[in-house]
Protein backbone atom coordinates (compact mmCIF):
# COMPACT_ATOMS: atom_id res chain seq x y z
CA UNK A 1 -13.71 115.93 -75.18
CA UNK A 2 -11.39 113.34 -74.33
CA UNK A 3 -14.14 110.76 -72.92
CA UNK A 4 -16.18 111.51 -76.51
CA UNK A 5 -12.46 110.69 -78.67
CA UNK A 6 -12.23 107.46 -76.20
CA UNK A 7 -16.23 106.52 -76.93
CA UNK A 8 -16.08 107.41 -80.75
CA UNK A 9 -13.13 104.94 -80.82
CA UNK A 10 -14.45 101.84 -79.20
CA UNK A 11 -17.48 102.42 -81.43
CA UNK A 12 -15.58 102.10 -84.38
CA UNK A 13 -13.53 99.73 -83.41
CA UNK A 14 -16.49 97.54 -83.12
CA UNK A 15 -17.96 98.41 -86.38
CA UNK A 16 -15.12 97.38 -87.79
CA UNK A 17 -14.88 94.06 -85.95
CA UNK A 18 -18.86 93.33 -86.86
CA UNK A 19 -18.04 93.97 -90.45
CA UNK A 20 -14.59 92.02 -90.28
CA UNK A 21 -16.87 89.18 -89.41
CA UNK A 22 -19.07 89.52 -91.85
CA UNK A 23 -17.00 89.80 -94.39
CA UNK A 24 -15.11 86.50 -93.18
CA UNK A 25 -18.61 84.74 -93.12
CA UNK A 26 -19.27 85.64 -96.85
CA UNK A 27 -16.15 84.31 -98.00
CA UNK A 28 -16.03 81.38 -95.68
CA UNK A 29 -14.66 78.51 -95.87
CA UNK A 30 -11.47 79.68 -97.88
CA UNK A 31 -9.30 76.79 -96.58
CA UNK A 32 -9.75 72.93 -95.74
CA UNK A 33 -12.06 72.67 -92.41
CA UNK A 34 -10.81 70.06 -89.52
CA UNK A 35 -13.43 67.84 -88.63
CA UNK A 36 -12.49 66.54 -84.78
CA UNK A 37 -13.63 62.73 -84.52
CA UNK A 38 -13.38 62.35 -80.54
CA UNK A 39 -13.60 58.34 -80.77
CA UNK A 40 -10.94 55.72 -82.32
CA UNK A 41 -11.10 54.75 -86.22
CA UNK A 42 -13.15 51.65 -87.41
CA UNK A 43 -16.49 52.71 -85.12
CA UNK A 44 -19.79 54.19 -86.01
CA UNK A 45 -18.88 57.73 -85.67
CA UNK A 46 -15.58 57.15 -87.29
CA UNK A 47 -17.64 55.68 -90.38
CA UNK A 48 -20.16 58.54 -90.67
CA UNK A 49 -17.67 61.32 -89.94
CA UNK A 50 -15.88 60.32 -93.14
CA UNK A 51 -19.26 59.70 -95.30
CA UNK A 52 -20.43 63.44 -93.88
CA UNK A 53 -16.84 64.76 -94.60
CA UNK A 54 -16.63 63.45 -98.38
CA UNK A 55 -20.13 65.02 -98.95
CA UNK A 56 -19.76 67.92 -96.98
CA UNK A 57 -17.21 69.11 -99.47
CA UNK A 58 -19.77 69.51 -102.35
CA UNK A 59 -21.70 72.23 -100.22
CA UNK A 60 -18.81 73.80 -99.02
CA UNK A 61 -16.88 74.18 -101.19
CA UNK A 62 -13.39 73.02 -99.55
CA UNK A 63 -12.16 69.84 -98.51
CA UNK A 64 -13.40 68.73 -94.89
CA UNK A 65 -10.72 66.54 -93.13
CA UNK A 66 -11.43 63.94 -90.13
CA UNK A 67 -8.72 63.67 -87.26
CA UNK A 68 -9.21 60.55 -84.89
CA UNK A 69 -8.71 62.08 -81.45
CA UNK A 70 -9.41 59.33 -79.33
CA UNK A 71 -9.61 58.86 -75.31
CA UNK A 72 -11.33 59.46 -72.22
CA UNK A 73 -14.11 58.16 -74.01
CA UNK A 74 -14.27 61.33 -76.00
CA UNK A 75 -13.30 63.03 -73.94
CA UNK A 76 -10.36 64.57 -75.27
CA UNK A 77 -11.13 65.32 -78.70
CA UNK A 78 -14.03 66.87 -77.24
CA UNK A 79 -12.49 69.12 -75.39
CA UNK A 80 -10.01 69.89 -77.74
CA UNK A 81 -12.91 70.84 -79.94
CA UNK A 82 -14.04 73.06 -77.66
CA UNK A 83 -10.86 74.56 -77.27
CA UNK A 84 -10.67 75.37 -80.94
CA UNK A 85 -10.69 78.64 -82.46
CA UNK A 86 -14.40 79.73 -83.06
CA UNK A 87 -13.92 80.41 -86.60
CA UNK A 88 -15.50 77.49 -88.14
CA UNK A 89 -11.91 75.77 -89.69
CA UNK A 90 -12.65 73.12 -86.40
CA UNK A 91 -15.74 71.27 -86.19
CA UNK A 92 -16.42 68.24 -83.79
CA UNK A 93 -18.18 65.12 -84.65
CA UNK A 94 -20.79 65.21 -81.45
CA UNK A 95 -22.71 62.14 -80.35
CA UNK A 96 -24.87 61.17 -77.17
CA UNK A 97 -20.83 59.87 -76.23
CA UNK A 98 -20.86 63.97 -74.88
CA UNK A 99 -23.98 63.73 -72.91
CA UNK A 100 -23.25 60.20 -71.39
CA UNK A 101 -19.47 61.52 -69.98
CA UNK A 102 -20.34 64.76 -68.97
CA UNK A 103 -23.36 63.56 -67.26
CA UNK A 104 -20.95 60.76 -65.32
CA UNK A 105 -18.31 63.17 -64.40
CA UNK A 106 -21.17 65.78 -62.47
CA UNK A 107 -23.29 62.61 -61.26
CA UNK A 108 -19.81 61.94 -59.19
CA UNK A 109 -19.11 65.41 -58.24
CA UNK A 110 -16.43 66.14 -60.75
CA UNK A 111 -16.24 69.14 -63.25
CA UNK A 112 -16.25 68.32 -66.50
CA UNK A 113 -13.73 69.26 -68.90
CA UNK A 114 -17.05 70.20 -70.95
CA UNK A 115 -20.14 70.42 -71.57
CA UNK A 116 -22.59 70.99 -74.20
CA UNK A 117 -23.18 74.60 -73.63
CA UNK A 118 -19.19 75.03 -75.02
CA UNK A 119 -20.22 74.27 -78.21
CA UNK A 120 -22.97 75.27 -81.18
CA UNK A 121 -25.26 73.04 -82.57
CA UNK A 122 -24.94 72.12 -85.83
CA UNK A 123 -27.16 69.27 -86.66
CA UNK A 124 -27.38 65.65 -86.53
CA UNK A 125 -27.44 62.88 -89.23
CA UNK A 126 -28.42 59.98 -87.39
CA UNK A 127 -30.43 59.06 -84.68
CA UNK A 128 -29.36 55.12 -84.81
CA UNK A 129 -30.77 52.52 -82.14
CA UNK A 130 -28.27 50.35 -80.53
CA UNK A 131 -28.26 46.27 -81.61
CA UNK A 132 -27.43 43.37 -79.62
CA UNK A 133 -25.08 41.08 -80.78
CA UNK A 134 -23.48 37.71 -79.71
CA UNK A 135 -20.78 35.88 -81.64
CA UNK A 136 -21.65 34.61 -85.05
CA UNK A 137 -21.57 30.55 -83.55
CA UNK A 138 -22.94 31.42 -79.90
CA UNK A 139 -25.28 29.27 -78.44
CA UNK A 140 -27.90 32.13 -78.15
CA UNK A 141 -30.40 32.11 -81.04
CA UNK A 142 -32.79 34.41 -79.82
CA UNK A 143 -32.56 37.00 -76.94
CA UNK A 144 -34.69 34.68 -74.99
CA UNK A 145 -32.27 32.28 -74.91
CA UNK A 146 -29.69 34.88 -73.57
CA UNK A 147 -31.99 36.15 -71.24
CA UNK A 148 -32.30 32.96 -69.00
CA UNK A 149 -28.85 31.66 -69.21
CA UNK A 150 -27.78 35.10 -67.83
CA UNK A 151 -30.59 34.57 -64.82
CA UNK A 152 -29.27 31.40 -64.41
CA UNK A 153 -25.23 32.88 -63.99
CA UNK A 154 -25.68 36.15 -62.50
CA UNK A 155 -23.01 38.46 -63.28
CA UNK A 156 -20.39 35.88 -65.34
CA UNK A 157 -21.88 36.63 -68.64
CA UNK A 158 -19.61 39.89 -69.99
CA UNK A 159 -20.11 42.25 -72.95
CA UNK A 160 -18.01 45.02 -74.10
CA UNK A 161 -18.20 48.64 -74.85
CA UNK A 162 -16.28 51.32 -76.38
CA UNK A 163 -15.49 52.86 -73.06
CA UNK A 164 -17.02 53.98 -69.28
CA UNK A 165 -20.29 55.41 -69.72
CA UNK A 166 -19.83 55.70 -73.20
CA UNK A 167 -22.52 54.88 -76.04
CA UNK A 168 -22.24 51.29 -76.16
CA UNK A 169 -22.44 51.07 -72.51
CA UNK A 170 -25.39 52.82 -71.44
CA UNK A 171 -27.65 50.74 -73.52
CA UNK A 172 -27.01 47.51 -71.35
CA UNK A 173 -27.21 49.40 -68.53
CA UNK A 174 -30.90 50.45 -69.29
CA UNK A 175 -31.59 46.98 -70.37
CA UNK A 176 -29.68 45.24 -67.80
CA UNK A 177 -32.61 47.36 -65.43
CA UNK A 178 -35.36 46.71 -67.51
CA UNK A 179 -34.68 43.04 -66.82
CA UNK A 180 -33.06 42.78 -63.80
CA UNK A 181 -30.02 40.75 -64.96
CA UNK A 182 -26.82 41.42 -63.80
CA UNK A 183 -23.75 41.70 -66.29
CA UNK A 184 -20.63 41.76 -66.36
CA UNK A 185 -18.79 44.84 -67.84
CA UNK A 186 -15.12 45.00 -69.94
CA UNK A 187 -14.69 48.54 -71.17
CA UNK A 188 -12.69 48.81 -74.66
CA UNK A 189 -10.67 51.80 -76.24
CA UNK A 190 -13.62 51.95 -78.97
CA UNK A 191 -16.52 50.71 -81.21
CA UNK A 192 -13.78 48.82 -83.50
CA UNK A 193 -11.86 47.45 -80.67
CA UNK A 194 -15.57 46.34 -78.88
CA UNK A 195 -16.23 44.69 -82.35
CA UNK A 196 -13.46 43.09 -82.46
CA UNK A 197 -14.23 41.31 -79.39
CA UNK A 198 -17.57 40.06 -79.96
CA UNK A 199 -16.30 38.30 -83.48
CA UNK A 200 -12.90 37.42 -81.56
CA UNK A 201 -15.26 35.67 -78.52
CA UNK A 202 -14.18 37.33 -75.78
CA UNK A 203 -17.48 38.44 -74.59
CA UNK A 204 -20.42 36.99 -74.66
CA UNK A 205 -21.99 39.68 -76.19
CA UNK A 206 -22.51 43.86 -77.11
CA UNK A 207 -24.44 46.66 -78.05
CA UNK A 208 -22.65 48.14 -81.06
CA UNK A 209 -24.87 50.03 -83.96
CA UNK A 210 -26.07 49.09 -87.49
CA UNK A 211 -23.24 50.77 -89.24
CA UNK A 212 -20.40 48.57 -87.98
CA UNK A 213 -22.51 45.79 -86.51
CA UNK A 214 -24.96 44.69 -89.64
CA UNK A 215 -21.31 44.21 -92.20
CA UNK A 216 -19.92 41.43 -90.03
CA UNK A 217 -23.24 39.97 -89.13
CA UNK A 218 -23.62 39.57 -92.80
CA UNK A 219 -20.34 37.96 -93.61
CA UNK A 220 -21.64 35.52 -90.78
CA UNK A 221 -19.15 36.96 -88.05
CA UNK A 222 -21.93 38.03 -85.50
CA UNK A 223 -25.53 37.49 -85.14
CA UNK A 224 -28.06 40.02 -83.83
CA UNK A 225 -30.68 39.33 -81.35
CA UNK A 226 -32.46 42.37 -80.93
CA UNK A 227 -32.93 45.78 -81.79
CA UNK A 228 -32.89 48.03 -78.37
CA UNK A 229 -35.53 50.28 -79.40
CA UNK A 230 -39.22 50.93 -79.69
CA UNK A 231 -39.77 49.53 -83.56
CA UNK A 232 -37.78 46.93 -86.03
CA UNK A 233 -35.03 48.58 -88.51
CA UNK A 234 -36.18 48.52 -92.36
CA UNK A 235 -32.69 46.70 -92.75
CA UNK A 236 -33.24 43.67 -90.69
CA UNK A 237 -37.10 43.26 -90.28
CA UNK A 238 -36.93 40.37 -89.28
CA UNK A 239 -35.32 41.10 -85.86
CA UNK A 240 -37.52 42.22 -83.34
CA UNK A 241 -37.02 45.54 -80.86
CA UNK A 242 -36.76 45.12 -77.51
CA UNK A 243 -40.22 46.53 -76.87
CA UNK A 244 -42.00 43.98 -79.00
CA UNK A 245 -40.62 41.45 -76.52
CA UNK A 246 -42.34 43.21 -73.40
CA UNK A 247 -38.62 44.93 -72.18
CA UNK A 248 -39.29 48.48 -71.23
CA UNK A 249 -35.33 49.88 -72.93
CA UNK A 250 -34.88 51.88 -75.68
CA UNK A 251 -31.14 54.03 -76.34
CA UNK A 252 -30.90 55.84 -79.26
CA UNK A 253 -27.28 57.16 -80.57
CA UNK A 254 -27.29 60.20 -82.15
CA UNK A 255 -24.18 61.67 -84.29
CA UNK A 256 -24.00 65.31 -85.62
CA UNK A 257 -21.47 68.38 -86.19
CA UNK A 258 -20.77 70.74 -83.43
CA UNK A 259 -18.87 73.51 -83.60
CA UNK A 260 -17.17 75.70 -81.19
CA UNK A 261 -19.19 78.51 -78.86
CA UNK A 262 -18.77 81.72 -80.15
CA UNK A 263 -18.39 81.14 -83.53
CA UNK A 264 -20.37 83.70 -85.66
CA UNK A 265 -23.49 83.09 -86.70
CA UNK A 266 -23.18 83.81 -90.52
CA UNK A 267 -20.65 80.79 -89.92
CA UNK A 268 -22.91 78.99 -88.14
CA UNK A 269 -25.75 79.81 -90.84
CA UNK A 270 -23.84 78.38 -93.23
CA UNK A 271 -22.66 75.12 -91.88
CA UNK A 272 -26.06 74.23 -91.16
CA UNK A 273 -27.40 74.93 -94.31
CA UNK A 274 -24.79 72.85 -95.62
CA UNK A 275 -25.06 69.75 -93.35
CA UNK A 276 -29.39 69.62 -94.33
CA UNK A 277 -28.03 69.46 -97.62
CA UNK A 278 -25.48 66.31 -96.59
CA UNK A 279 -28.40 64.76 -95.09
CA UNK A 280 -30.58 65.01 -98.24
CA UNK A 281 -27.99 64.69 -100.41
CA UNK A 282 -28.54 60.79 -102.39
CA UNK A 283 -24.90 59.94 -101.93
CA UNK A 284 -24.62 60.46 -98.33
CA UNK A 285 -28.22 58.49 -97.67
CA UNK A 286 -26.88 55.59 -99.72
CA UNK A 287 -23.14 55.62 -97.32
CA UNK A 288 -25.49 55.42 -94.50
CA UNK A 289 -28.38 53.03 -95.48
CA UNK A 290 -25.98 50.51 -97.23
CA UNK A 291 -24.43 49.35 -93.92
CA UNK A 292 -28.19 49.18 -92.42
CA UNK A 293 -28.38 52.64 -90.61
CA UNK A 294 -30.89 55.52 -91.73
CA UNK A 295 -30.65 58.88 -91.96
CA UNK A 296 -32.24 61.08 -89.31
CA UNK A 297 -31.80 65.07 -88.77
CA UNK A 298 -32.05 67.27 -86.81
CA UNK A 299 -31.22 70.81 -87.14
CA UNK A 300 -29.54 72.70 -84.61
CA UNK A 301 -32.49 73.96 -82.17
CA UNK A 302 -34.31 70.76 -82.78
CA UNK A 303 -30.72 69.01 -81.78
CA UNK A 304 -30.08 71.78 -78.60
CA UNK A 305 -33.85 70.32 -76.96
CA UNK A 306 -32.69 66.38 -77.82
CA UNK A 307 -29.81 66.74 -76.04
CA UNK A 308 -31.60 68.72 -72.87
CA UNK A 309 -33.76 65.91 -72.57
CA UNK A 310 -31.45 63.36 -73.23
CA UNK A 311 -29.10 64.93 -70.52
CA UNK A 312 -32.11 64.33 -68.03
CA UNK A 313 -32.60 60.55 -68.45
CA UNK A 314 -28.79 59.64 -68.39
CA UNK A 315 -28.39 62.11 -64.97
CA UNK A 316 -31.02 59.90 -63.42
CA UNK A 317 -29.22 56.61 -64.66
CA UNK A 318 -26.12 57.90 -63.53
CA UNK A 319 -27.23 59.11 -59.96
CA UNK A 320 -28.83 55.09 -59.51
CA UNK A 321 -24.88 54.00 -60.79
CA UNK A 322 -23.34 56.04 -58.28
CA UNK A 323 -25.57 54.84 -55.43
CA UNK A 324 -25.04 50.99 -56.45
CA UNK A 325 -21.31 51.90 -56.71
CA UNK A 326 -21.30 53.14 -53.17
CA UNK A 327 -22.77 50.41 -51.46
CA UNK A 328 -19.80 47.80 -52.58
């Protein structure tokens, strides 16, 4: 009789904790919802964060706030979002930044802090190719004319990212092997910091993305070579991708919401329903394409198999780093 009393309880007890969470996840949100932005302000993701975060509102219903949580290259707002309580009042901005640094930490035998699997999909926005850029009044016109001063000074020429193994540095390294030049690397804090370099001259050049990249090159600060992709961007037609020009390197960064394993689904549900509606929504397309990005989502199971593949091609760049790094 006892054992029945003790099984008749834990049933009910989860009844009542399946319905508690349903009843959450019809009401939800009922206060502001933290939106984690694991990279420095003034970047790309710091830019869309804050477009997706003053739209975002309208569908939820509540404000959505962005905290800069800089470091590690994302490290550690990443894992504080994954840390955070899975009831959907902490969301993470996500990027390829996640793949790229978990990828570098197993590829040298370290755990990671985390991984992708510590968080749910939400969706992505953007799926942005990277651009490279050279100061506004460098002597490189075209990327030709980069190309064979840098095989005629192996390894002087430098360029800046926004940190190890980050998104603005795994785009050289895929070109840098697509061409066989060698390259000089000076990791920054950030996007806005890398930026500030290029226009500041002290590197010869970057990847950075259309968001933060096509502003200055307008107000004649920088000057883009090339697009490192597979096809031109409708905002700047008139500067080829890499591909056109016979180089075999394409990077594409993506930036989405991801929020924290285990949160219920009806939460889930409803943040993703929400965030299709951010990327449709005119407002939000207009933040985006005005800087000369585009809008490009994904839902979360179409997200889930970009990242799965993604995760395979950086793992292989990452075990050829490693080897290289050995040998000096």
């Amino acid at each position: 009789m006892k054992n029945f009393i003790s099984i008749v309880s834990v049933i009910v007890v989860l009844v009542l904790s399946i319905a508690n969470v349903f009843v959450e996840a019809a009401d939800y949100p009922t206060k502001p919802i933290t939106l984690i932005n694991p990279m420095p302000p003034g970047g790309t993701l710091d830019l869309q964060a804050r477009a997706y975060a003053s739209v975002a509102e309208k569908y939820l219903g509540q404000p959505v706030v962005v905290v800069n949580k800089p470091g590690a290259t994302g490290m550690v707002g990443g894992l504080a979002g994954a840390q955070a309580a899975p009831d959907g009042y902490t969301l993470t901005v996500g990027s390829v930044n996640f793949t790229n640094t978990v990828e570098w930490e197993i590829a040298n035998g370290r755990k990671p802090p985390f991984t992708r699997h510590d968080f749910i999909s939400i969706g992505s926005f953007t799926m942005s190719p990277t651009l490279f850029i050279v100061p506004y009044d460098s002597p490189y016109k075209t990327l030709s004319d980069f190309m064979n001063d840098a095989k005629s000074k192996p390894g002087q020429l430098a360029y800046c990212s926004g940190g190890l193994y980050g998104m603005s540095h795994l785009p050289i390294e895929i070109f840098a092997r697509a061409t066989g030049l060698k390259l000089r690397h000076v990791p920054y804090s950030g996007g806005g910091p890398c930026l500030s370099a290029v226009v500041g001259k002290h590197v010869d050049f970057a990847c950075q993305y259309p968001p933060t990249s096509l502003p200055l090159a307008r107000g004649n600060k920088l000057r883009v070579l090339a697009v490192v992709g597979s096809k031109r961007l409708k905002s700047i037609p008139d500067i080829p991708a890499v591909k056109e020009l016979g180089i075999d390197a394409e990077y594409y960064g993506w930036v989405g919401i991801m929020a924290p394993k285990n949160t219920p689904m009806p939460i889930v549900e409803k943040l993703r329903e929400a965030t299709k509606k951010v990327a449709e929504d005119k407002s939000f397309i207009d933040m985006i394409e005005k800087p000369g990005d585009e809008v490009f989502f994904l839902n979360g199971d179409e997200l889930d198999k970009w990242m799965e593949k993604e995760s395979k091609i950086i793992a292989a760049i990452d075990a050829e780093l490693v080897k290289e790094a050995a040998k000096k």
